[in-house]
C-alpha atoms as a PDB file:
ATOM      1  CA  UNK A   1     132.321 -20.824  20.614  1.00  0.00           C
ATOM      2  CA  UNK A   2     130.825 -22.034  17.330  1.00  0.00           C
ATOM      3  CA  UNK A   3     128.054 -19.867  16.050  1.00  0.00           C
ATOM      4  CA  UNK A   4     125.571 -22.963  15.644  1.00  0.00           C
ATOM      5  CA  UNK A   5     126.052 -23.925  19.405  1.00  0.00           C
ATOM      6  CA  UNK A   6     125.461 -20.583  20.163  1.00  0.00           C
ATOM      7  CA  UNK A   7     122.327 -20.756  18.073  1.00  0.00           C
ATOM      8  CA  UNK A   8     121.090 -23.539  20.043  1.00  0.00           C
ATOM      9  CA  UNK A   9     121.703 -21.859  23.706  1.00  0.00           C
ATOM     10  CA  UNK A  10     119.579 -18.769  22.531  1.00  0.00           C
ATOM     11  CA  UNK A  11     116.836 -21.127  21.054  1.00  0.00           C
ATOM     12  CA  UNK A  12     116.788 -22.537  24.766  1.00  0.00           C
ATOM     13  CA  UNK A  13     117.220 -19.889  26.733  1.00  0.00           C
ATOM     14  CA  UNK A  14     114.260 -18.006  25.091  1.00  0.00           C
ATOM     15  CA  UNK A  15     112.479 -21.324  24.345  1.00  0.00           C
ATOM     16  CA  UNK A  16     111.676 -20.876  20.634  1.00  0.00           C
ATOM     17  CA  UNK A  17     110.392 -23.467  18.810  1.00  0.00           C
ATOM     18  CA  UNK A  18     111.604 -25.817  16.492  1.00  0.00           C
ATOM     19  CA  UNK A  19     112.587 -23.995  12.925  1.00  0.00           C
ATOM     20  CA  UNK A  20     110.447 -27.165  11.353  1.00  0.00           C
ATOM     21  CA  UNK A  21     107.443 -25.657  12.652  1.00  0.00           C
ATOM     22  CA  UNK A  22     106.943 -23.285   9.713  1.00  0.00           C
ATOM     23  CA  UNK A  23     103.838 -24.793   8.164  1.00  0.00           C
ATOM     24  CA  UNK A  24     100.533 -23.666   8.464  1.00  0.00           C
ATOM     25  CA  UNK A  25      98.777 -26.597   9.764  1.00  0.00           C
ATOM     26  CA  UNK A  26     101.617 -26.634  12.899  1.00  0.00           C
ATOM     27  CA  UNK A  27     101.240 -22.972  13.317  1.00  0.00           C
ATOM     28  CA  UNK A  28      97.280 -23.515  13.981  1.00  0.00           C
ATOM     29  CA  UNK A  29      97.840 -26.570  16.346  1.00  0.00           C
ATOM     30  CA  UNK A  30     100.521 -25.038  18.549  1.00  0.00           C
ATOM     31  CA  UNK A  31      98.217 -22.153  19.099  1.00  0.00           C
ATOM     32  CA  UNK A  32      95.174 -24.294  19.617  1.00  0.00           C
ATOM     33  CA  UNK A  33      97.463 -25.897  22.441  1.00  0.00           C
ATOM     34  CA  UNK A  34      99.116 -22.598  23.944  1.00  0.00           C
ATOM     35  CA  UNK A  35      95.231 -20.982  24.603  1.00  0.00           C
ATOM     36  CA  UNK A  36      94.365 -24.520  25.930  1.00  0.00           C
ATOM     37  CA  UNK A  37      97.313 -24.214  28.519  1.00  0.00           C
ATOM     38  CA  UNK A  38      96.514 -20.437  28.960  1.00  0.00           C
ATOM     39  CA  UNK A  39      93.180 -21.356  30.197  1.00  0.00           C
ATOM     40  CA  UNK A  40      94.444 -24.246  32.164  1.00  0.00           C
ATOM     41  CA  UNK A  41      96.795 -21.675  33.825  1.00  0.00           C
ATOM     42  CA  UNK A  42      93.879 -19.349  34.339  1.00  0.00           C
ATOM     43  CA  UNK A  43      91.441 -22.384  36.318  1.00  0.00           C
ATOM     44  CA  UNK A  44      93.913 -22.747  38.478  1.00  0.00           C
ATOM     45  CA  UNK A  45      94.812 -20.149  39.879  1.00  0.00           C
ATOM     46  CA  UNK A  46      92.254 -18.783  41.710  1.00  0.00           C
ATOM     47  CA  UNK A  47      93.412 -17.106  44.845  1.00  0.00           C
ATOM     48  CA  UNK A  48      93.206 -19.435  48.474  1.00  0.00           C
ATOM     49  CA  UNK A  49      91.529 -17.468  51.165  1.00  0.00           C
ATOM     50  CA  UNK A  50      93.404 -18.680  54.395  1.00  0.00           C
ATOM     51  CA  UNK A  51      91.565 -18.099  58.117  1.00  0.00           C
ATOM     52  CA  UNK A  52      93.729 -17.873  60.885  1.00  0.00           C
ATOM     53  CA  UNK A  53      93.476 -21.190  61.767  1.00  0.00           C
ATOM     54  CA  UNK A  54      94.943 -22.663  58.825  1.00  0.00           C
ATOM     55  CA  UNK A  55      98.002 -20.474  58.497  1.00  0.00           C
ATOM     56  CA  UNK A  56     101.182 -22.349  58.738  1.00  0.00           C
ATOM     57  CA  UNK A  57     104.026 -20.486  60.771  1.00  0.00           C
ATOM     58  CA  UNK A  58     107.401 -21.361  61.190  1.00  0.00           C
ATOM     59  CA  UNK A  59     108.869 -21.729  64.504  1.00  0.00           C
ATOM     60  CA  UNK A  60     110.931 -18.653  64.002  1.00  0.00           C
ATOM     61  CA  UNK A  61     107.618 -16.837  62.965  1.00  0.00           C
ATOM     62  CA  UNK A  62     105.297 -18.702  65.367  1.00  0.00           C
ATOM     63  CA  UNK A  63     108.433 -17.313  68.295  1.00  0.00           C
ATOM     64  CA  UNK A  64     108.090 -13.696  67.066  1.00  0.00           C
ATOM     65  CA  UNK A  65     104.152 -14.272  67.026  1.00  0.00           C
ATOM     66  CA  UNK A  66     104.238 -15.570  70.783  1.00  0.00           C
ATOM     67  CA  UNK A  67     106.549 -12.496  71.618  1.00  0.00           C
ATOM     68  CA  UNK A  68     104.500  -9.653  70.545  1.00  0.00           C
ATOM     69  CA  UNK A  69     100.908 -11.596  72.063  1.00  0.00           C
ATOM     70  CA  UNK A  70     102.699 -11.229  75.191  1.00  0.00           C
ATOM     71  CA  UNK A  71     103.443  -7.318  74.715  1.00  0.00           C
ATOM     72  CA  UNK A  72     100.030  -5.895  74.255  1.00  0.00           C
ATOM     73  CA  UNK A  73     101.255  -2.451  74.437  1.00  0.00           C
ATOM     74  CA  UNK A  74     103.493  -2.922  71.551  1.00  0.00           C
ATOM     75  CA  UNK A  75     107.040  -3.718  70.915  1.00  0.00           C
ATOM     76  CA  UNK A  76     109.275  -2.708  68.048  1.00  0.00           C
ATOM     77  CA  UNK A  77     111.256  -5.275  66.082  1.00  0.00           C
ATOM     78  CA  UNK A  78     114.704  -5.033  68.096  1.00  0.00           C
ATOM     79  CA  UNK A  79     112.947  -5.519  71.239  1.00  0.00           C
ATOM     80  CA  UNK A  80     111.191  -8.628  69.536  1.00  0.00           C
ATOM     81  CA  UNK A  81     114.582 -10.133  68.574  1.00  0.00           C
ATOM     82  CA  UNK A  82     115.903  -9.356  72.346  1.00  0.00           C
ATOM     83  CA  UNK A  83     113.023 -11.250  73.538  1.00  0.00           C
ATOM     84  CA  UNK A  84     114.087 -14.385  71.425  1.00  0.00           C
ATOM     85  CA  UNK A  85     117.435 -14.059  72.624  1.00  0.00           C
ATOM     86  CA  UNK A  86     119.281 -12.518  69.773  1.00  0.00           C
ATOM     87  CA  UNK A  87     122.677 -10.545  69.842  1.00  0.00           C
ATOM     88  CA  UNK A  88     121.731  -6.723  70.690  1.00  0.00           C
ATOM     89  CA  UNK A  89     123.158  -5.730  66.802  1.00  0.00           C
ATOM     90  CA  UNK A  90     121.351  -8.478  65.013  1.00  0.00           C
ATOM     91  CA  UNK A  91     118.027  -8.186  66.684  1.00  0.00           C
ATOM     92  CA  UNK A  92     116.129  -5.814  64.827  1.00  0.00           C
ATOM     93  CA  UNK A  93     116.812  -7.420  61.488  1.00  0.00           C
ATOM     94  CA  UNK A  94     116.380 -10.920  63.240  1.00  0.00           C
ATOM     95  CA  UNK A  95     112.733 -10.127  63.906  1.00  0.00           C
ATOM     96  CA  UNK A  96     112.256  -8.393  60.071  1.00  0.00           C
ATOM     97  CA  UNK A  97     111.630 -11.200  57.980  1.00  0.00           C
ATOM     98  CA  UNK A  98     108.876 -13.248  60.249  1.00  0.00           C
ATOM     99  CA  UNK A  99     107.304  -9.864  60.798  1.00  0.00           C
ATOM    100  CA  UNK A 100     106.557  -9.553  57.457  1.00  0.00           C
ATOM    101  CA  UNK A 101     105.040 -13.194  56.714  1.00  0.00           C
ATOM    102  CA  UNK A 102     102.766 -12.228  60.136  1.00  0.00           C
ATOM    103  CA  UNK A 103     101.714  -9.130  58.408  1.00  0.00           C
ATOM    104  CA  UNK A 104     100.669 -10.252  55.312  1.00  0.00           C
ATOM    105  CA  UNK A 105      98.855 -12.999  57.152  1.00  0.00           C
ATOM    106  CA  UNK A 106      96.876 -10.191  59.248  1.00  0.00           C
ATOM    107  CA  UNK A 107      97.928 -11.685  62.677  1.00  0.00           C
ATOM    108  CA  UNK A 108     100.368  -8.555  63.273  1.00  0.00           C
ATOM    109  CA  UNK A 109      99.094  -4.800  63.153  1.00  0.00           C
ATOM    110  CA  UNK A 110     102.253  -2.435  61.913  1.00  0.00           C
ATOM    111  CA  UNK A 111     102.108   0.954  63.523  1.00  0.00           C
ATOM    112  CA  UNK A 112     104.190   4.089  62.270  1.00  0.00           C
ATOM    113  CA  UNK A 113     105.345   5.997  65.035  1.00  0.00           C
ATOM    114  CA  UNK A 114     106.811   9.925  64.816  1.00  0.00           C
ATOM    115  CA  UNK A 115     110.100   9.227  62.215  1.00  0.00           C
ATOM    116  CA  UNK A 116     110.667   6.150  61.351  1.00  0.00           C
ATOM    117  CA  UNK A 117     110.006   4.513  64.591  1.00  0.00           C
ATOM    118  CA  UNK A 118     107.534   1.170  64.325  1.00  0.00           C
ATOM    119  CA  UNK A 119     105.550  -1.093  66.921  1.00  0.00           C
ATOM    120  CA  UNK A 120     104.056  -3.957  66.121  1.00  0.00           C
ATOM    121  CA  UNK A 121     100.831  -5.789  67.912  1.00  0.00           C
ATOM    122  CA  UNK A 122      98.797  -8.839  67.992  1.00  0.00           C
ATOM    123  CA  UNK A 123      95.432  -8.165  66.547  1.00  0.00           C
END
């Protein structure tokens, strides 16, 4: 490869800007414009509080979510994916990834169990 166009990936890749851009006056105005978009960036965003109600689920995730409000005792991930019909090896990790959205939306309680044993329940 030539050395210039290997110049110009690493100028885009780390997004430098132009060499031109040496004089003082340009030096002022692109920072005037970088804390403008800093505080831009900083307005918006401001964290979204979500209630229950307006949580948006997948159906995979709204499944699991039906499966464990059913169970009120409990049920660990494996027996989730069971419930939905999944293949006895693929089950647990099936159920993983929606339990973890449902978690971080507080609609499922994780409970450790002795070792590594884990239920999960509707709150």
């Amino acid at each position: 490869m030539r050395i210039s166009h290997k110049r110009n990936i690493q100028r885009k890749l780390h997004k430098q800007k132009p060499l031109l851009t040496n004089t003082v006056s340009a030096a002022k105005n692109a920072q005037k414009v970088e804390t403008a978009v800093v505080a831009e960036v900083v307005v918006a965003s401001k964290p979204v509080v979500a209630s229950k109600s307006a949580v948006t689920l997948t159906p995979k995730q709204q499944q699991v979510l039906d499966i464990i409000v059913k169970h009120t005792d409990g049920l660990n991930p494996k027996g989730i994916g069971l419930q939905a019909g999944q293949e006895d090896a693929k089950a647990a990790s099936w159920a993983t990834g929606a339990l973890k959205k449902l978690i971080e939306e507080r609609l499922v309680e994780r409970i450790q169990m002795a070792g590594n044993k884990v239920l999960y329940k509707a709150l």
